[in-house]
PDB file of N, CA and C in Angstrom:
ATOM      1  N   UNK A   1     -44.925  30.871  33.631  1.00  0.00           N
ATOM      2  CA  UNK A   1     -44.407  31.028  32.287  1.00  0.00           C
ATOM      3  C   UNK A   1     -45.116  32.229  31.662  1.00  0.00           C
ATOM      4  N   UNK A   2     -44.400  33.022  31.024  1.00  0.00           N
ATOM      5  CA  UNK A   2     -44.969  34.239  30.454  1.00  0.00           C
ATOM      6  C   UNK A   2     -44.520  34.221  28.862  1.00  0.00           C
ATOM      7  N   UNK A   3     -45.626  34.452  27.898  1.00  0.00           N
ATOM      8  CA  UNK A   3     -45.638  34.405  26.632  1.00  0.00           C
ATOM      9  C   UNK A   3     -44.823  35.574  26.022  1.00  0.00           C
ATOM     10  N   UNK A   4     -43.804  35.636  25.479  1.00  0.00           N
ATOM     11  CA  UNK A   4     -43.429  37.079  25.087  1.00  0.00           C
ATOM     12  C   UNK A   4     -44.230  37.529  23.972  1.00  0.00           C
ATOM     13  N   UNK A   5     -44.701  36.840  23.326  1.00  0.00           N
ATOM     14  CA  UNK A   5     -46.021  37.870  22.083  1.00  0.00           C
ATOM     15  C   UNK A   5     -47.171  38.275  22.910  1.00  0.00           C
ATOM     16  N   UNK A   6     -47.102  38.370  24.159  1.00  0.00           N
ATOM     17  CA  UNK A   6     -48.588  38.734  24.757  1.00  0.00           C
ATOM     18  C   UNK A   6     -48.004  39.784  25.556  1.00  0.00           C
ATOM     19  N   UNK A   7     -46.675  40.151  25.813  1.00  0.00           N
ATOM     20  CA  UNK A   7     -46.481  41.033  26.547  1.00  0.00           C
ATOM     21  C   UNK A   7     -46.338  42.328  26.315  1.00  0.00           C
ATOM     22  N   UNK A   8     -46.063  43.637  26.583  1.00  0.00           N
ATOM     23  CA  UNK A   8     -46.076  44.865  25.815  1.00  0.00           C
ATOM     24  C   UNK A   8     -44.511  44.966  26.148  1.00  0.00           C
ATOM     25  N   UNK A   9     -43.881  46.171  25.491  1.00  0.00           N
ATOM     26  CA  UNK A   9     -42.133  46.392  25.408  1.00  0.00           C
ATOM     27  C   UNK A   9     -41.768  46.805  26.731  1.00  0.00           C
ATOM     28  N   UNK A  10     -43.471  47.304  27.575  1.00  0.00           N
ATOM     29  CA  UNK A  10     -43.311  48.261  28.899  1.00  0.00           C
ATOM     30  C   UNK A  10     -42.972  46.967  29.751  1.00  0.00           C
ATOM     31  N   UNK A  11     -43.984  46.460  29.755  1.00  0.00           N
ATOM     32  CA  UNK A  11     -43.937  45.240  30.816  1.00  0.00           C
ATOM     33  C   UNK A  11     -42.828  44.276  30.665  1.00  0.00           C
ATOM     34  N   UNK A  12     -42.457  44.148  29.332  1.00  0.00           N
ATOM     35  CA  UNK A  12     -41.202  43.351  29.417  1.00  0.00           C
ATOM     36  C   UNK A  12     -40.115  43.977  30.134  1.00  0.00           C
ATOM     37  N   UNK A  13     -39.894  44.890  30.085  1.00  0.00           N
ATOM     38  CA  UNK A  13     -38.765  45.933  30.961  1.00  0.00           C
ATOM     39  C   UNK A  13     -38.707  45.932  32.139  1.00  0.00           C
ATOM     40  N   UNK A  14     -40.137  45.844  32.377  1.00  0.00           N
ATOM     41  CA  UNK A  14     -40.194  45.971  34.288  1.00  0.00           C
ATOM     42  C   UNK A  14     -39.977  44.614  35.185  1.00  0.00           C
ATOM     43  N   UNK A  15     -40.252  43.281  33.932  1.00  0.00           N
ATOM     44  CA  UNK A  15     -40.170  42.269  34.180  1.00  0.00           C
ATOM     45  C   UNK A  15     -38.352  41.943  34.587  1.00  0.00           C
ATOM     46  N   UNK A  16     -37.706  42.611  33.518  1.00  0.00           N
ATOM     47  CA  UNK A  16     -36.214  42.815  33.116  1.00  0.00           C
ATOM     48  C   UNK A  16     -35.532  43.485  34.434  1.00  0.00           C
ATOM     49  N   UNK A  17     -36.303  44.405  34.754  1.00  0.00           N
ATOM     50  CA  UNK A  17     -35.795  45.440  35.397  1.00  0.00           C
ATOM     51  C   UNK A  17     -35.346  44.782  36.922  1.00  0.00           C
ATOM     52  N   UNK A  18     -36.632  43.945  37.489  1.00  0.00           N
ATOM     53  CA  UNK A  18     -36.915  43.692  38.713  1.00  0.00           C
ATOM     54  C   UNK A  18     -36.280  42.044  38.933  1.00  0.00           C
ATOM     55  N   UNK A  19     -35.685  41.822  37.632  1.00  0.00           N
ATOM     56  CA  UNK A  19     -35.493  40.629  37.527  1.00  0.00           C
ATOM     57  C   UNK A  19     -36.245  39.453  38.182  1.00  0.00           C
ATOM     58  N   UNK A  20     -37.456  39.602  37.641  1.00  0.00           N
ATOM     59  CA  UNK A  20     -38.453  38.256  37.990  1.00  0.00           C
ATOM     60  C   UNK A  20     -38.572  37.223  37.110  1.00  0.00           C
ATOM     61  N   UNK A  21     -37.811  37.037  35.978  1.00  0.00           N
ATOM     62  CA  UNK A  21     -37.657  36.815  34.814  1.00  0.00           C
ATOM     63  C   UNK A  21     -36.077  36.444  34.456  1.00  0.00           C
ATOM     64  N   UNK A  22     -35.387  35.273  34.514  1.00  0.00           N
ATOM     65  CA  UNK A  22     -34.040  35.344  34.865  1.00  0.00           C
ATOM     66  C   UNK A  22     -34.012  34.019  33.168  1.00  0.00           C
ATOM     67  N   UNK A  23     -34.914  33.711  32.648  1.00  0.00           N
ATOM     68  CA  UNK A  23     -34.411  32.543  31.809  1.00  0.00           C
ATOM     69  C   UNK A  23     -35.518  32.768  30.617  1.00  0.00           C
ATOM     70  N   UNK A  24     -35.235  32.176  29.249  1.00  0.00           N
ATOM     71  CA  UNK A  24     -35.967  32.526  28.407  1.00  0.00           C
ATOM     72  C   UNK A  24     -35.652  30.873  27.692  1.00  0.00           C
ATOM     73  N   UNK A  25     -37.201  30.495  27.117  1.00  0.00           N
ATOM     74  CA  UNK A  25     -37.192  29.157  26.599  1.00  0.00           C
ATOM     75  C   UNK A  25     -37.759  29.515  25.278  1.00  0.00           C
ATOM     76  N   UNK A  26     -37.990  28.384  24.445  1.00  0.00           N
ATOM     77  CA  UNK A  26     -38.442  28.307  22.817  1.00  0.00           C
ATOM     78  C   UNK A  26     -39.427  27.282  23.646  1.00  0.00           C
ATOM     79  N   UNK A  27     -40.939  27.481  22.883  1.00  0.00           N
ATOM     80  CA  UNK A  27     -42.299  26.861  23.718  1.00  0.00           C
ATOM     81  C   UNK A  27     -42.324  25.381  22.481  1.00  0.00           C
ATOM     82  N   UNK A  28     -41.274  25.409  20.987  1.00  0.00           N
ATOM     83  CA  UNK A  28     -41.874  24.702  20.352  1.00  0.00           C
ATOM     84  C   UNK A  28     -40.898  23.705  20.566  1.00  0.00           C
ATOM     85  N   UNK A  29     -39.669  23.934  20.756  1.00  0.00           N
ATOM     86  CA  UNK A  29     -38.581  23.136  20.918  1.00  0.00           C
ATOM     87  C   UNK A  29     -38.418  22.448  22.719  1.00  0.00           C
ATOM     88  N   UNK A  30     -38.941  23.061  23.357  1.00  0.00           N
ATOM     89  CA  UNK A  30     -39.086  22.897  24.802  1.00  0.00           C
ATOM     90  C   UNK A  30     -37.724  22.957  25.470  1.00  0.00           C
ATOM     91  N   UNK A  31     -37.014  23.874  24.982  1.00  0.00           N
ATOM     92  CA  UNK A  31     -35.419  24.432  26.189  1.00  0.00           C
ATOM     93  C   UNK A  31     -35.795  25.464  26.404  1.00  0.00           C
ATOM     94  N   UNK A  32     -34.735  25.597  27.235  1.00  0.00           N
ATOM     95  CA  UNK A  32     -34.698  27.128  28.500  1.00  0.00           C
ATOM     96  C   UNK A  32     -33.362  27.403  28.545  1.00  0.00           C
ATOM     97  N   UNK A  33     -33.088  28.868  28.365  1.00  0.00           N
ATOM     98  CA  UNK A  33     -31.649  29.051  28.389  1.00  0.00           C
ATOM     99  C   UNK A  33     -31.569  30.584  29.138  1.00  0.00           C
ATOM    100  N   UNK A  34     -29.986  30.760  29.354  1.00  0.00           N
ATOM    101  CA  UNK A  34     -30.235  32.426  30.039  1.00  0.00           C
ATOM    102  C   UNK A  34     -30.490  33.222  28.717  1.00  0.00           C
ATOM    103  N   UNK A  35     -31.006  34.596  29.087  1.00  0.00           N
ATOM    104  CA  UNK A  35     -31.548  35.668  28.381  1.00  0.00           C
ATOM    105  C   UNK A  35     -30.215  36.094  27.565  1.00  0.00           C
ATOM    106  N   UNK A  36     -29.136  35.452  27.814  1.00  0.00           N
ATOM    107  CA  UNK A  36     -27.777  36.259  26.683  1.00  0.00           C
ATOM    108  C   UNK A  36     -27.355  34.940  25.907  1.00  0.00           C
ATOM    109  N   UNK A  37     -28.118  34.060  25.722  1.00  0.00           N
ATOM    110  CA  UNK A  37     -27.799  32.978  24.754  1.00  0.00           C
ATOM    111  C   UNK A  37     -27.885  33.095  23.535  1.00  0.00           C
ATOM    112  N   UNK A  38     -26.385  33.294  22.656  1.00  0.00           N
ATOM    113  CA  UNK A  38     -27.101  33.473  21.500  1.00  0.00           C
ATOM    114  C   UNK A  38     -27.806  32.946  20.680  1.00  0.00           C
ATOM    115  N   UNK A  39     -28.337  30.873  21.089  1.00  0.00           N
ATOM    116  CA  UNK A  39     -29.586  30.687  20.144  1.00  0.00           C
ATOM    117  C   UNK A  39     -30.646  31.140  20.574  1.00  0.00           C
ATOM    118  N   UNK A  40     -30.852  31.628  21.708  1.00  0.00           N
ATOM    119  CA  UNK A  40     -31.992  32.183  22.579  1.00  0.00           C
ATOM    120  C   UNK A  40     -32.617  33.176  21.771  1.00  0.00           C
ATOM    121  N   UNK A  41     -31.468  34.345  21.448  1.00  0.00           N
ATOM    122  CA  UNK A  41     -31.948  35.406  20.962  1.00  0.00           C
ATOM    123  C   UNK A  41     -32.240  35.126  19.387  1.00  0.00           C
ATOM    124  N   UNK A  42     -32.051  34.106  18.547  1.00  0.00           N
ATOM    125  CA  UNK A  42     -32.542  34.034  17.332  1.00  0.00           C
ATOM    126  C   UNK A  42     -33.845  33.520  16.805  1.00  0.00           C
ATOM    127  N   UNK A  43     -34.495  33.371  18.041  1.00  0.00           N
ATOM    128  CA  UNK A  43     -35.480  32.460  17.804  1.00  0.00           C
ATOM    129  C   UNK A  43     -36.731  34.015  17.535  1.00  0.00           C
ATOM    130  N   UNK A  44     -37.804  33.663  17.474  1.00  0.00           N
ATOM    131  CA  UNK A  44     -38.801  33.969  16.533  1.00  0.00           C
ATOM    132  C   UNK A  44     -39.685  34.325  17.908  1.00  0.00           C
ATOM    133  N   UNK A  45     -40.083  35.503  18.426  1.00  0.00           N
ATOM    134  CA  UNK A  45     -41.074  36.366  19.385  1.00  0.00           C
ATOM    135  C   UNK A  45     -41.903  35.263  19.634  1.00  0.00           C
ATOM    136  N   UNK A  46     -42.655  34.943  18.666  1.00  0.00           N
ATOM    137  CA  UNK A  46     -43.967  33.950  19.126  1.00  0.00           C
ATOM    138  C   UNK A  46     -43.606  32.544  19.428  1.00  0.00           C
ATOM    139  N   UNK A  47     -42.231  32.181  19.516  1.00  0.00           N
ATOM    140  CA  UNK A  47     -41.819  30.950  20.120  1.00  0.00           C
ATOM    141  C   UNK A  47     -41.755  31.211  21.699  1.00  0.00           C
ATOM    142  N   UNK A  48     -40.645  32.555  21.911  1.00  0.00           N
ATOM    143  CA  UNK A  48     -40.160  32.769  23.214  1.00  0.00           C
ATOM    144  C   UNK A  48     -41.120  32.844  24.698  1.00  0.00           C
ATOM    145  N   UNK A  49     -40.585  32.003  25.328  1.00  0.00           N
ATOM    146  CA  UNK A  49     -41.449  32.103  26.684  1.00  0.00           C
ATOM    147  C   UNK A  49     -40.633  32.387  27.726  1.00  0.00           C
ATOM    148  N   UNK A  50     -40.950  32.947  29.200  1.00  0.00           N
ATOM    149  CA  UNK A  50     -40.091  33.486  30.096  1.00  0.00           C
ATOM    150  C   UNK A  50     -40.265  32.992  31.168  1.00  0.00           C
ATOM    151  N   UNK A  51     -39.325  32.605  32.058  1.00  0.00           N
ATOM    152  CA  UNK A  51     -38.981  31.433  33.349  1.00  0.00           C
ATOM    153  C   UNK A  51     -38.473  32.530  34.575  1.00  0.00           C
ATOM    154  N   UNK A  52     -39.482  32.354  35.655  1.00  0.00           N
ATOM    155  CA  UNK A  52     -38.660  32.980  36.891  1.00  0.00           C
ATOM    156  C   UNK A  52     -37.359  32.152  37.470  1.00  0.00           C
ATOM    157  N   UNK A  53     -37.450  30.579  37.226  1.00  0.00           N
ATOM    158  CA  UNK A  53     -36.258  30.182  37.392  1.00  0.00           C
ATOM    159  C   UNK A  53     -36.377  28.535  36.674  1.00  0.00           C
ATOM    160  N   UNK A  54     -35.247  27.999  37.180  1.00  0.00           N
ATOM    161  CA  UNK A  54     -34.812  26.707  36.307  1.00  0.00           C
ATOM    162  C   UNK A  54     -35.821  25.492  37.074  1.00  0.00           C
ATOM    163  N   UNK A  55     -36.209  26.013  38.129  1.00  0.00           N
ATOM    164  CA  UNK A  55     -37.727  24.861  38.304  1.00  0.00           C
ATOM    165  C   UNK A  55     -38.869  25.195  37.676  1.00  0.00           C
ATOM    166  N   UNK A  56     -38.924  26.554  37.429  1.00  0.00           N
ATOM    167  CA  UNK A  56     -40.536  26.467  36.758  1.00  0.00           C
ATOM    168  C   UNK A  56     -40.065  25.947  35.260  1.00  0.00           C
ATOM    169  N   UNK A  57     -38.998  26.083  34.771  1.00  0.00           N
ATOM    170  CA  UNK A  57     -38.698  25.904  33.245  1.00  0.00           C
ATOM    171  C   UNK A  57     -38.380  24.210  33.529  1.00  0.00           C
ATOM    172  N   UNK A  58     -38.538  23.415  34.163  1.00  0.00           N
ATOM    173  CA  UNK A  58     -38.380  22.263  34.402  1.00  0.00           C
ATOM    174  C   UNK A  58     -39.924  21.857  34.567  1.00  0.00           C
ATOM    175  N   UNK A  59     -40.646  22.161  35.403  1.00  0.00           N
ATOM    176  CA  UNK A  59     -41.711  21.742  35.743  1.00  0.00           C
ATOM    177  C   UNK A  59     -42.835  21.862  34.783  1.00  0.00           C
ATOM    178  N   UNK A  60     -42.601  22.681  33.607  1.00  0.00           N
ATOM    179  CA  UNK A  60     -42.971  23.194  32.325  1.00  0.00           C
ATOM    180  C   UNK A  60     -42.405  21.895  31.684  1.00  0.00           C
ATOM    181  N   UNK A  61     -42.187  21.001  31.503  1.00  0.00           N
ATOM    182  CA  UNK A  61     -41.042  20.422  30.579  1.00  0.00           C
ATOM    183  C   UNK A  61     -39.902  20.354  29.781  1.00  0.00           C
ATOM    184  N   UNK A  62     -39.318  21.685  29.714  1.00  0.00           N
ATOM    185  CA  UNK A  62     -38.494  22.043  29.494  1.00  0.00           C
ATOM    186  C   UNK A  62     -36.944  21.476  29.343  1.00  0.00           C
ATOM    187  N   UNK A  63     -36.122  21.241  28.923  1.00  0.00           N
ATOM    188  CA  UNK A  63     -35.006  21.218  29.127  1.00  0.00           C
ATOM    189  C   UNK A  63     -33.764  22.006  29.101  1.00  0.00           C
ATOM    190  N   UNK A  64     -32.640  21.981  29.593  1.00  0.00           N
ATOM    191  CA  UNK A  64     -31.688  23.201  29.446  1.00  0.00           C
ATOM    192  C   UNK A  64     -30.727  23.174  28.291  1.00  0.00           C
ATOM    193  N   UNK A  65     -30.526  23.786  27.814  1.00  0.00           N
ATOM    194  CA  UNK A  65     -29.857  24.394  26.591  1.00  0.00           C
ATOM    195  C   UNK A  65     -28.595  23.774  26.588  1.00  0.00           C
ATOM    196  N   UNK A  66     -27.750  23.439  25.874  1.00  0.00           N
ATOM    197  CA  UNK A  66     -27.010  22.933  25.739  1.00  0.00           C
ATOM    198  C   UNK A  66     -25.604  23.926  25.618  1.00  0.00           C
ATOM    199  N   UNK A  67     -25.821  24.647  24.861  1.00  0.00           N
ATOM    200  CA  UNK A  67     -25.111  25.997  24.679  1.00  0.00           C
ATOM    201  C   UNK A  67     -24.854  26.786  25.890  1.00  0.00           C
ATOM    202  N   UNK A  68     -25.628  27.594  26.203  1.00  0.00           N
ATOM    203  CA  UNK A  68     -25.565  28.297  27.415  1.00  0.00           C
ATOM    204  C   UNK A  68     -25.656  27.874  29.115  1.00  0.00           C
ATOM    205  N   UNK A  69     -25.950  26.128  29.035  1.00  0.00           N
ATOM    206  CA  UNK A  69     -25.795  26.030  30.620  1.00  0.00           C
ATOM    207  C   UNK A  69     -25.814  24.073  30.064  1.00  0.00           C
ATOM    208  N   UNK A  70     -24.065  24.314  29.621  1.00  0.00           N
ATOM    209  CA  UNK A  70     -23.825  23.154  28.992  1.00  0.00           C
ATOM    210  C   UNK A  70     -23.735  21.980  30.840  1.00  0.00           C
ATOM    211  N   UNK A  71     -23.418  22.254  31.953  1.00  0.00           N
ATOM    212  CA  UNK A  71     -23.758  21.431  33.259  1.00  0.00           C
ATOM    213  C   UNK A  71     -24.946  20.908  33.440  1.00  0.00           C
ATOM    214  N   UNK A  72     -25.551  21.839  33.263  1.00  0.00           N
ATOM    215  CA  UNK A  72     -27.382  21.345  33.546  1.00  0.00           C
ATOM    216  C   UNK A  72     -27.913  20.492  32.260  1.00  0.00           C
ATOM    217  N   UNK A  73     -27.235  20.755  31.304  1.00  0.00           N
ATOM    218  CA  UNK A  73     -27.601  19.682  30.092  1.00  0.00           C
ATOM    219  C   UNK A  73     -27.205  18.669  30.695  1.00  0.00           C
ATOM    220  N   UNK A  74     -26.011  18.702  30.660  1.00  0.00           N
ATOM    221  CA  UNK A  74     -25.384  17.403  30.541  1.00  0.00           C
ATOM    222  C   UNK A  74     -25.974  16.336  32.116  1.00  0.00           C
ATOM    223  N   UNK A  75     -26.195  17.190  33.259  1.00  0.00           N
ATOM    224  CA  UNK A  75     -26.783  16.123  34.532  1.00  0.00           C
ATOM    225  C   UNK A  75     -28.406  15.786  33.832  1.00  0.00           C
ATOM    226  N   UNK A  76     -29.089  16.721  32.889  1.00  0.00           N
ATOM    227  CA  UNK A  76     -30.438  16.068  32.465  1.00  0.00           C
ATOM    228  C   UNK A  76     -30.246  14.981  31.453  1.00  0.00           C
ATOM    229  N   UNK A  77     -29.358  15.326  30.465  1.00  0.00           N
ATOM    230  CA  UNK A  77     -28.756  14.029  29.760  1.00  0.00           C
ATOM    231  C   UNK A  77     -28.651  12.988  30.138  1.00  0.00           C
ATOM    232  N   UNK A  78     -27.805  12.724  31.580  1.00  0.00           N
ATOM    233  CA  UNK A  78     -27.534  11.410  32.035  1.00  0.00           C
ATOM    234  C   UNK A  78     -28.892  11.646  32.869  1.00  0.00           C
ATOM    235  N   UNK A  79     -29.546  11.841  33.187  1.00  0.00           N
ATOM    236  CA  UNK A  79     -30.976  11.524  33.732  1.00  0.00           C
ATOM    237  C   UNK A  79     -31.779  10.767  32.773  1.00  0.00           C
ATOM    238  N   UNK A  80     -32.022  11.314  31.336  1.00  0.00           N
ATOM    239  CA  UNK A  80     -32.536  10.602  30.716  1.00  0.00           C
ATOM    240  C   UNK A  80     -32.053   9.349  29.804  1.00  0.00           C
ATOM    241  N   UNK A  81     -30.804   9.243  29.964  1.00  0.00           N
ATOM    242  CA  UNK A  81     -30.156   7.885  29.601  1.00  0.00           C
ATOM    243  C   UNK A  81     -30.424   7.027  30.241  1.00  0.00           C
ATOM    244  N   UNK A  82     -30.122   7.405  31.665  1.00  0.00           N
ATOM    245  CA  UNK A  82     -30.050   6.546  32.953  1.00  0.00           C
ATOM    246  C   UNK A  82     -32.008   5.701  33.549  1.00  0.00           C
ATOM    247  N   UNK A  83     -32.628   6.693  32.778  1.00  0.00           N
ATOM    248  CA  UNK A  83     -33.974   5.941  33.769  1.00  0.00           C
ATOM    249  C   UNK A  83     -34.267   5.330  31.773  1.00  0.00           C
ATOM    250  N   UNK A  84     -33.443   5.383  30.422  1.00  0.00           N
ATOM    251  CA  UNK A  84     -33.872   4.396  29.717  1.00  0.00           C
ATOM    252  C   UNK A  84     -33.395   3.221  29.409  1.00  0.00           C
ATOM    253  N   UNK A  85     -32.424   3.636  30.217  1.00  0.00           N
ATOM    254  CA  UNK A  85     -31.651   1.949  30.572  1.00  0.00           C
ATOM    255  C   UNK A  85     -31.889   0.986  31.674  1.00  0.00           C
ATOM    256  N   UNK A  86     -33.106   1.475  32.366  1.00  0.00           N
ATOM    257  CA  UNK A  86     -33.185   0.981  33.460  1.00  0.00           C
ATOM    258  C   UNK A  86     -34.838   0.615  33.060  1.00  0.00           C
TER     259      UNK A  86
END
């Protein structure tokens, strides 16, 4: 996970560039969404954190966005219905 207020505009680019960096989360709200989401992009620099992929943004605690990768919501949704009914 990479902090975007700790990073410089250079390094974010190269991060961008080389695509090692494919998902962007909010650290206070705990989702992860792709980098062209537009609640993604409204959120506030010192929230945003950066995911090489949808396991590290999982293994982080994270959940997926509802908006931008409305499938992966919805199978974590019934994940967490399913183990509170049980």
């Amino acid at each position: 996970m990479l902090y975007h207020d700790k990073l410089t505009r250079q390094e974010l680019l190269k991060f961008f560039k080389t695509k090692s960096i494919t998902l962007a989360g909010n650290r206070k709200l705990k989702i992860y969404g792709t980098l062209r989401c537009k609640s993604g992009k409204r959120m506030k620099r010192v929230n945003r954190v950066f995911f090489a992929s949808k396991e590290e943004a999982t293994r982080a605690g994270f959940k997926p966005c509802a908006h931008c990768l409305p499938s992966e919501y919805q199978k974590w949704k019934v994940k967490i219905i399913s183990s509170l009914v049980e």
